[in-house]
PDB file of N, CA and C in Angstrom:
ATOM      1  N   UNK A   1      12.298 -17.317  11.867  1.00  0.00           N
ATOM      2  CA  UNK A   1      12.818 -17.070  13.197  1.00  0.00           C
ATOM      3  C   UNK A   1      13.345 -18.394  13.755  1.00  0.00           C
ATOM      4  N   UNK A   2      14.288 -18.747  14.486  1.00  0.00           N
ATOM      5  CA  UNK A   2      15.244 -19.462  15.065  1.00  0.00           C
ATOM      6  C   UNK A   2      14.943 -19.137  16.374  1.00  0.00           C
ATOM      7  N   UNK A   3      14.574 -20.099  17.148  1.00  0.00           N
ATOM      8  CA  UNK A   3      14.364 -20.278  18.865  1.00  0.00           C
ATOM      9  C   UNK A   3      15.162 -20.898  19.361  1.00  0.00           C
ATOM     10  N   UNK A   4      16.309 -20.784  20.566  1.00  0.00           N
ATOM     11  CA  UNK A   4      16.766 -21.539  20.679  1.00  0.00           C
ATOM     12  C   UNK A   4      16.455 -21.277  21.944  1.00  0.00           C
ATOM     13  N   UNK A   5      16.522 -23.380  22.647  1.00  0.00           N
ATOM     14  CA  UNK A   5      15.692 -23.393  23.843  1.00  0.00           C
ATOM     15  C   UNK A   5      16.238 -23.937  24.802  1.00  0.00           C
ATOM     16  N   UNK A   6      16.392 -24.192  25.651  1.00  0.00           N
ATOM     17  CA  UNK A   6      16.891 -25.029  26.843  1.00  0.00           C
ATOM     18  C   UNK A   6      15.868 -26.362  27.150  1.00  0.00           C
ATOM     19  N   UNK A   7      15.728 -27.314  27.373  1.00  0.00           N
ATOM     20  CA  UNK A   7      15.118 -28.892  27.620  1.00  0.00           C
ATOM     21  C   UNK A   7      16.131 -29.742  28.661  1.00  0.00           C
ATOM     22  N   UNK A   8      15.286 -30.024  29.524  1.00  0.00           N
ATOM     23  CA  UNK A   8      15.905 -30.731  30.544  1.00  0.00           C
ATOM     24  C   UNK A   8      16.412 -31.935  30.450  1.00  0.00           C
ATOM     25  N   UNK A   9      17.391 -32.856  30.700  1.00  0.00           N
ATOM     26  CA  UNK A   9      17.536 -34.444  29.648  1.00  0.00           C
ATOM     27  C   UNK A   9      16.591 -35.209  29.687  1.00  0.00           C
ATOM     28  N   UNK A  10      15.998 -35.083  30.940  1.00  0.00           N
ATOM     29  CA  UNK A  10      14.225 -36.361  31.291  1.00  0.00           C
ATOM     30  C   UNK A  10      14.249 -36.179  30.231  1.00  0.00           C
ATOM     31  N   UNK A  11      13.281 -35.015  29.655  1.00  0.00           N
ATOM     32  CA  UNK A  11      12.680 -35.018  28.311  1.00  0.00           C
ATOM     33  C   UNK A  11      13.384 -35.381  26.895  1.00  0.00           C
ATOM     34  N   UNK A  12      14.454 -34.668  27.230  1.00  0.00           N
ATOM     35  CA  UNK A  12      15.561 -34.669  25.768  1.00  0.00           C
ATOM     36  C   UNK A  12      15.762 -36.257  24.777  1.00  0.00           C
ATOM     37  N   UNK A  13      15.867 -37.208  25.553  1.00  0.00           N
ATOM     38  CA  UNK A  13      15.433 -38.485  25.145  1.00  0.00           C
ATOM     39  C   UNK A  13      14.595 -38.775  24.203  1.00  0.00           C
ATOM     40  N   UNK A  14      13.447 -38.073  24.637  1.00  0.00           N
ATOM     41  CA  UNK A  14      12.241 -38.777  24.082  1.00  0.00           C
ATOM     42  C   UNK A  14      12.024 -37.826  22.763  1.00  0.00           C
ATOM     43  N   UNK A  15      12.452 -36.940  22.603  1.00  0.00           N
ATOM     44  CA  UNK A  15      12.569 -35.882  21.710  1.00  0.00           C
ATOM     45  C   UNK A  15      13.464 -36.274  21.298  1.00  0.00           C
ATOM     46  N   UNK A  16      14.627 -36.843  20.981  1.00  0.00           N
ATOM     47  CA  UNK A  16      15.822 -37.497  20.611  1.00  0.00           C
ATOM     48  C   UNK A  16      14.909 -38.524  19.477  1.00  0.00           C
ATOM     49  N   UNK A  17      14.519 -39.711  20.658  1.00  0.00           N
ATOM     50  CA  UNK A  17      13.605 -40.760  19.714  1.00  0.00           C
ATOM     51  C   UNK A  17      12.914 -40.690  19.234  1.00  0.00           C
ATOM     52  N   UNK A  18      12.109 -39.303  19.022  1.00  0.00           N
ATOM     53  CA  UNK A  18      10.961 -39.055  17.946  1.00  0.00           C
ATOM     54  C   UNK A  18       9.677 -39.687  18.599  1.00  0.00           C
ATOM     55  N   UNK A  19       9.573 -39.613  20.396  1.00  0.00           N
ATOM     56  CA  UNK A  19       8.305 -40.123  20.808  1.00  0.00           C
ATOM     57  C   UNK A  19       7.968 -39.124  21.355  1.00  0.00           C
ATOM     58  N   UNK A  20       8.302 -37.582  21.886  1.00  0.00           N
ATOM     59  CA  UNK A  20       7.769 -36.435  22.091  1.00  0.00           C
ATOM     60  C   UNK A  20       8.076 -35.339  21.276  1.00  0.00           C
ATOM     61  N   UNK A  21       6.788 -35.124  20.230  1.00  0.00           N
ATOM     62  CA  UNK A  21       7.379 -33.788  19.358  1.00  0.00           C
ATOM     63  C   UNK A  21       6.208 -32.684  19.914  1.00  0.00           C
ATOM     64  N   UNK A  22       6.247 -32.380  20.705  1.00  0.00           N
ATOM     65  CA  UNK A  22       5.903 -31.010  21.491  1.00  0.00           C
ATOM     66  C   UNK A  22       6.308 -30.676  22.529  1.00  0.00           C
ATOM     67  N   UNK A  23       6.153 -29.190  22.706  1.00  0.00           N
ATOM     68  CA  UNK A  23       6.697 -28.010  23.677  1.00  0.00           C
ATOM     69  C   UNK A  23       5.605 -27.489  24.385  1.00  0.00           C
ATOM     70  N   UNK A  24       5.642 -27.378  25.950  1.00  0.00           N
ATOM     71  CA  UNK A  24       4.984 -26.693  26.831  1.00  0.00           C
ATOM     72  C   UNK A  24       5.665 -24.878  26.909  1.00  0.00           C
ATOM     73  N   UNK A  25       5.639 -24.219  26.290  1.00  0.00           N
ATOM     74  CA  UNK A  25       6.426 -23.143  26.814  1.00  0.00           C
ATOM     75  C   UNK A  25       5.380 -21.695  27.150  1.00  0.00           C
ATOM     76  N   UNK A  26       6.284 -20.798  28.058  1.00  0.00           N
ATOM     77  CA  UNK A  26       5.849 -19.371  28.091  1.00  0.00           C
ATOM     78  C   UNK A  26       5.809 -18.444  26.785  1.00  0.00           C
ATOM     79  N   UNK A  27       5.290 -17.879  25.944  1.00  0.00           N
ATOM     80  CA  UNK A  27       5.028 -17.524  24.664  1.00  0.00           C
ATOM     81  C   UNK A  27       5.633 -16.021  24.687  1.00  0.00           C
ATOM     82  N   UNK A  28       6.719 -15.687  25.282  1.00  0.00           N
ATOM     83  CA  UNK A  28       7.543 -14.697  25.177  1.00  0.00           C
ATOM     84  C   UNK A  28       8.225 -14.466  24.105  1.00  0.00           C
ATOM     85  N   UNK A  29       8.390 -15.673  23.295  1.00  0.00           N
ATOM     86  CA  UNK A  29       9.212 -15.296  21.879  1.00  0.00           C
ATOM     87  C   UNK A  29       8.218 -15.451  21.168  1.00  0.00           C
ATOM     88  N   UNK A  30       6.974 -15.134  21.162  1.00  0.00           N
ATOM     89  CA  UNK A  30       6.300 -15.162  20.063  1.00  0.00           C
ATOM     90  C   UNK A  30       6.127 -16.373  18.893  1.00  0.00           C
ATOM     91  N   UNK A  31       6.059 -17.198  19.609  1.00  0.00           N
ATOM     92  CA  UNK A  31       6.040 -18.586  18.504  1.00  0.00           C
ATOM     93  C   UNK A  31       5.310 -18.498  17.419  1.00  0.00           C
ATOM     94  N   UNK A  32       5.784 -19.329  15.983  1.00  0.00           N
ATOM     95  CA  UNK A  32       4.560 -19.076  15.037  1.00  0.00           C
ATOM     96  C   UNK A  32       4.860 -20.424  14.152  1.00  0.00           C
ATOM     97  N   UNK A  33       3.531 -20.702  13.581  1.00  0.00           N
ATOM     98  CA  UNK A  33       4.046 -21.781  12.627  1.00  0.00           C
ATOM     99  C   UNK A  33       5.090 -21.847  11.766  1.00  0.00           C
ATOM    100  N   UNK A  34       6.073 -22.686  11.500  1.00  0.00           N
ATOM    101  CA  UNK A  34       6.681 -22.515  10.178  1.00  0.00           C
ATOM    102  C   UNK A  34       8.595 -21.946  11.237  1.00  0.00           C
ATOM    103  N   UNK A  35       8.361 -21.894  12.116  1.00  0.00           N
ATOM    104  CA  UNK A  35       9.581 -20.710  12.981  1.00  0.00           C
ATOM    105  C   UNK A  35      10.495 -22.283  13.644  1.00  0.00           C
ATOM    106  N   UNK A  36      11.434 -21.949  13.606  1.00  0.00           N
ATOM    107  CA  UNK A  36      13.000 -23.179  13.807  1.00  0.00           C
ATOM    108  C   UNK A  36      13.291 -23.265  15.145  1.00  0.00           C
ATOM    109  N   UNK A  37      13.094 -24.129  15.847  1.00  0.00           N
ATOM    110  CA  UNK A  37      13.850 -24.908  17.319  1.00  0.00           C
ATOM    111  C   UNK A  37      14.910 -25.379  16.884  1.00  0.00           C
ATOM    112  N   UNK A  38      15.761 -24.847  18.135  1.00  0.00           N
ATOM    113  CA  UNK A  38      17.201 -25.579  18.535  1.00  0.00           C
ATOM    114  C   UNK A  38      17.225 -25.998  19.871  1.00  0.00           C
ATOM    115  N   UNK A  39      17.123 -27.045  19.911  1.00  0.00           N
ATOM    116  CA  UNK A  39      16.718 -27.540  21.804  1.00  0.00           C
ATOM    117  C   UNK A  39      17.804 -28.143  22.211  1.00  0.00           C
ATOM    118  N   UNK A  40      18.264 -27.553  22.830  1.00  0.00           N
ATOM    119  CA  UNK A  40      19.665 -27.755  23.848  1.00  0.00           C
ATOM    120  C   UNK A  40      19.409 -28.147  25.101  1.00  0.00           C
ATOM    121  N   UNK A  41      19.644 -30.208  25.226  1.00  0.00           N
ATOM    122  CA  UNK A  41      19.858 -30.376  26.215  1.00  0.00           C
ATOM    123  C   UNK A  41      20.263 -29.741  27.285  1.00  0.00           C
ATOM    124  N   UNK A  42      20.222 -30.044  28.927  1.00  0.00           N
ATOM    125  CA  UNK A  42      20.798 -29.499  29.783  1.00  0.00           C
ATOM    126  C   UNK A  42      20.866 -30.751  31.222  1.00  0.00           C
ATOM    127  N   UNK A  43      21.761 -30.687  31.756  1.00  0.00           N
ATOM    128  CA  UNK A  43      21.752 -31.264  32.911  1.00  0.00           C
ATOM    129  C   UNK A  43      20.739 -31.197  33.934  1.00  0.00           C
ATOM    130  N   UNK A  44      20.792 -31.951  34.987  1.00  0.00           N
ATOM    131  CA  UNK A  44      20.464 -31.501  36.291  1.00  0.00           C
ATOM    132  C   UNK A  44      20.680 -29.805  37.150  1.00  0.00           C
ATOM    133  N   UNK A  45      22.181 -30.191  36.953  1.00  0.00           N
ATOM    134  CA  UNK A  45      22.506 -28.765  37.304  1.00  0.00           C
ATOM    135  C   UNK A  45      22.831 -27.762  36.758  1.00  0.00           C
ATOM    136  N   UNK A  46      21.719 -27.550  35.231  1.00  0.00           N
ATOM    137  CA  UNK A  46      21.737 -26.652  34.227  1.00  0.00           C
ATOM    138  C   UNK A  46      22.326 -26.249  33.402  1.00  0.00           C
ATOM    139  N   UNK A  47      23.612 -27.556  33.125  1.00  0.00           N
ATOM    140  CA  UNK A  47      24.663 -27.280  32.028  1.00  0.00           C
ATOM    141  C   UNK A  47      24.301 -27.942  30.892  1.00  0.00           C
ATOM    142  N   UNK A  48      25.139 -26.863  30.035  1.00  0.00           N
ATOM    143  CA  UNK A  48      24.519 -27.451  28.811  1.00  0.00           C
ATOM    144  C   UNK A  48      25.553 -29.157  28.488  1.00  0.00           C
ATOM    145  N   UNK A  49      25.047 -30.112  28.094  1.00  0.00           N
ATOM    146  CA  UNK A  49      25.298 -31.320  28.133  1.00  0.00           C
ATOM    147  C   UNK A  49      26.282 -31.199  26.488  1.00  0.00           C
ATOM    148  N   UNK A  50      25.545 -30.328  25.457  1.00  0.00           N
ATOM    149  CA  UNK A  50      26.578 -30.337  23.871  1.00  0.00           C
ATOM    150  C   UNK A  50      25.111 -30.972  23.178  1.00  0.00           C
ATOM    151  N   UNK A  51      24.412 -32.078  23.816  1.00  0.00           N
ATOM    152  CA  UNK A  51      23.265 -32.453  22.798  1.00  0.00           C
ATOM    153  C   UNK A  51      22.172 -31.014  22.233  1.00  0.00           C
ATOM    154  N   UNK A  52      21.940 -31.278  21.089  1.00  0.00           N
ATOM    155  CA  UNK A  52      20.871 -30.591  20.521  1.00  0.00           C
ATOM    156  C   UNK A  52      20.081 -31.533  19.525  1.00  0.00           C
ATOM    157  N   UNK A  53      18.688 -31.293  19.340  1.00  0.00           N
ATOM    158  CA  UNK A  53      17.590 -31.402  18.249  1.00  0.00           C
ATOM    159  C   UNK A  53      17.070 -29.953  17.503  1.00  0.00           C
ATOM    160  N   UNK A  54      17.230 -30.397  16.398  1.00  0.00           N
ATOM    161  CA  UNK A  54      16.328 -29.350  15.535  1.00  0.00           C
ATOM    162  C   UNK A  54      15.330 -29.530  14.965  1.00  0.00           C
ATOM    163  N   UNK A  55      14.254 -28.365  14.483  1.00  0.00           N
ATOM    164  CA  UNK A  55      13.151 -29.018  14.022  1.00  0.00           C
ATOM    165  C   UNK A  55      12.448 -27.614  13.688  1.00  0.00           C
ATOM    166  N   UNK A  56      11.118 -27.808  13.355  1.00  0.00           N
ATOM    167  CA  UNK A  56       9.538 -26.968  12.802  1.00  0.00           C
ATOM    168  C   UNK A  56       9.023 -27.500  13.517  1.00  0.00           C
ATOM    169  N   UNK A  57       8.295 -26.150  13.768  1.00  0.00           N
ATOM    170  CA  UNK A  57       7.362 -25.875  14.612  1.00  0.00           C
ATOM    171  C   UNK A  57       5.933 -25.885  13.179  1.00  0.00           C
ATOM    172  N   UNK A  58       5.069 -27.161  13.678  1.00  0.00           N
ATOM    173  CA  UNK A  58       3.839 -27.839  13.070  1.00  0.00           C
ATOM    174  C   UNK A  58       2.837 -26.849  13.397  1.00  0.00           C
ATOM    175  N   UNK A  59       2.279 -27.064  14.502  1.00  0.00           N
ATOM    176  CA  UNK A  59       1.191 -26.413  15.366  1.00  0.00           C
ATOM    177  C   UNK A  59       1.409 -25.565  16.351  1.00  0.00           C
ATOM    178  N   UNK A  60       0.432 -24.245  16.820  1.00  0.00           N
ATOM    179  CA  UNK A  60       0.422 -24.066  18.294  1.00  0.00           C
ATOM    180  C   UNK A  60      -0.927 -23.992  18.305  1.00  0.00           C
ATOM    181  N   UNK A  61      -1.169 -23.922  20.059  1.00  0.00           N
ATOM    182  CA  UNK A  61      -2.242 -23.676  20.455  1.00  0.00           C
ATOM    183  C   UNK A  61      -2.245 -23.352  22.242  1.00  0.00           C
ATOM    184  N   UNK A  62      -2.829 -22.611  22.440  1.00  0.00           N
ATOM    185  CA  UNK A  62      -3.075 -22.380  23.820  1.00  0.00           C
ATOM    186  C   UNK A  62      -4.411 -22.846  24.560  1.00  0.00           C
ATOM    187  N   UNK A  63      -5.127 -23.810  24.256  1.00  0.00           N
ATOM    188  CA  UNK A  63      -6.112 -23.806  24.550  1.00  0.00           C
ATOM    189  C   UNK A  63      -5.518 -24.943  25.514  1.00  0.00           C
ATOM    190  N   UNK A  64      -6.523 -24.146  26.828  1.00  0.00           N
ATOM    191  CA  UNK A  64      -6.626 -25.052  28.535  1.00  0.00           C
ATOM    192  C   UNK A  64      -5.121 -24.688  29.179  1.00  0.00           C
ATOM    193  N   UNK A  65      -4.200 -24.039  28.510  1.00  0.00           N
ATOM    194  CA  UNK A  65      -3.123 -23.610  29.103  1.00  0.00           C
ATOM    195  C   UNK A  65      -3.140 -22.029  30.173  1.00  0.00           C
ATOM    196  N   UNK A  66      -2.011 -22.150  31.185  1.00  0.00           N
ATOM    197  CA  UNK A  66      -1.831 -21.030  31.998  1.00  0.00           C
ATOM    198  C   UNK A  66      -1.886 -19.925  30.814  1.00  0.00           C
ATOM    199  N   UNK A  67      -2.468 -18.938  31.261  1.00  0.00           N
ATOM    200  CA  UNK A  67      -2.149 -17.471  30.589  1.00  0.00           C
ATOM    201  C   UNK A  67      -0.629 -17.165  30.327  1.00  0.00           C
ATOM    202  N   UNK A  68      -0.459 -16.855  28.792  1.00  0.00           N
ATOM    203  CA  UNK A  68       0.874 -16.647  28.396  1.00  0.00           C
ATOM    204  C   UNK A  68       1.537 -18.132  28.291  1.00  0.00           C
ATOM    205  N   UNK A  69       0.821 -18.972  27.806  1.00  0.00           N
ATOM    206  CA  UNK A  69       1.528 -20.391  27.693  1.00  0.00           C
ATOM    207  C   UNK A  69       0.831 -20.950  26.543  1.00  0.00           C
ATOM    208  N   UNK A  70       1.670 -21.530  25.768  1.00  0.00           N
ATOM    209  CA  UNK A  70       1.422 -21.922  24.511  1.00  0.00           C
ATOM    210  C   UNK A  70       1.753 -24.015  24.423  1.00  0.00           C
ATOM    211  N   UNK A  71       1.373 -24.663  23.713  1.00  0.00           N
ATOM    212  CA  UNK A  71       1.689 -25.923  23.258  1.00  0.00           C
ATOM    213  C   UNK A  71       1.882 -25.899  21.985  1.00  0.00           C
ATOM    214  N   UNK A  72       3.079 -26.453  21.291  1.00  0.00           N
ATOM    215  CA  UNK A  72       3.543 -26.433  20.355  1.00  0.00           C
ATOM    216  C   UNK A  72       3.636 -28.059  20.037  1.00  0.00           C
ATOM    217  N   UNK A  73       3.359 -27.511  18.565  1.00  0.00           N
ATOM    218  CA  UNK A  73       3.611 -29.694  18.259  1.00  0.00           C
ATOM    219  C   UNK A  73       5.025 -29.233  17.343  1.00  0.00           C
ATOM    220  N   UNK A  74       5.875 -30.045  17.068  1.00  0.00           N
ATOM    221  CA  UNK A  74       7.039 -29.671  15.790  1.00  0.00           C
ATOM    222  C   UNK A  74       7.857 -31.150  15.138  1.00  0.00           C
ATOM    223  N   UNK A  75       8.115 -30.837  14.009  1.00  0.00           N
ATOM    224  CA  UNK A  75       8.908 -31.641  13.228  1.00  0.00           C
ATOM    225  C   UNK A  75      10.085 -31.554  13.298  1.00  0.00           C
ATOM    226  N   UNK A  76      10.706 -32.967  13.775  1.00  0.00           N
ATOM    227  CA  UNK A  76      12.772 -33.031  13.984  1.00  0.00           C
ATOM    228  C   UNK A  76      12.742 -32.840  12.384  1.00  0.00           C
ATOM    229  N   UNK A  77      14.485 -31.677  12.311  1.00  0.00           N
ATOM    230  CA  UNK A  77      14.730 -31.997  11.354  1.00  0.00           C
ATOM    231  C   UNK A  77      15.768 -33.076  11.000  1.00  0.00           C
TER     232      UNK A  77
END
């Protein structure tokens, strides 16, 4: 499965440089180990900027998170 996600630029950076490889998200798509991110920068005012990262999804886990919220760790590809 292929996720493709929206990421705000704050973050997109650091996920760029390989100093944040995890995701806070709502678990509506059903995340699972082994399943493909496409994280599409976005502006301020919610446009898409053209940057993307790809990657695997390593880990999840929900533990200490809101109900219906997952933490994901993942590998750039």
């Amino acid at each position: 499965m292929i996720h493709e996600l929206k990421i705000d630029e704050q973050y997109f950076d650091a996920v760029f440089e390989g100093i944040k490889n995890f995701e806070i998200r709502y678990n509506d798509r059903k995340f699972e180990v082994g399943d493909s991110i496409l994280l599409h920068e976005i502006d301020s005012k919610r446009r898409y900027t053209g940057r993307k990262v790809s990657g695997t999804i390593t880990y999840i886990t929900d533990y200490q998170q809101k109900e219906g919220f997952v933490v994901f760790s993942f590998k750039k590809n």
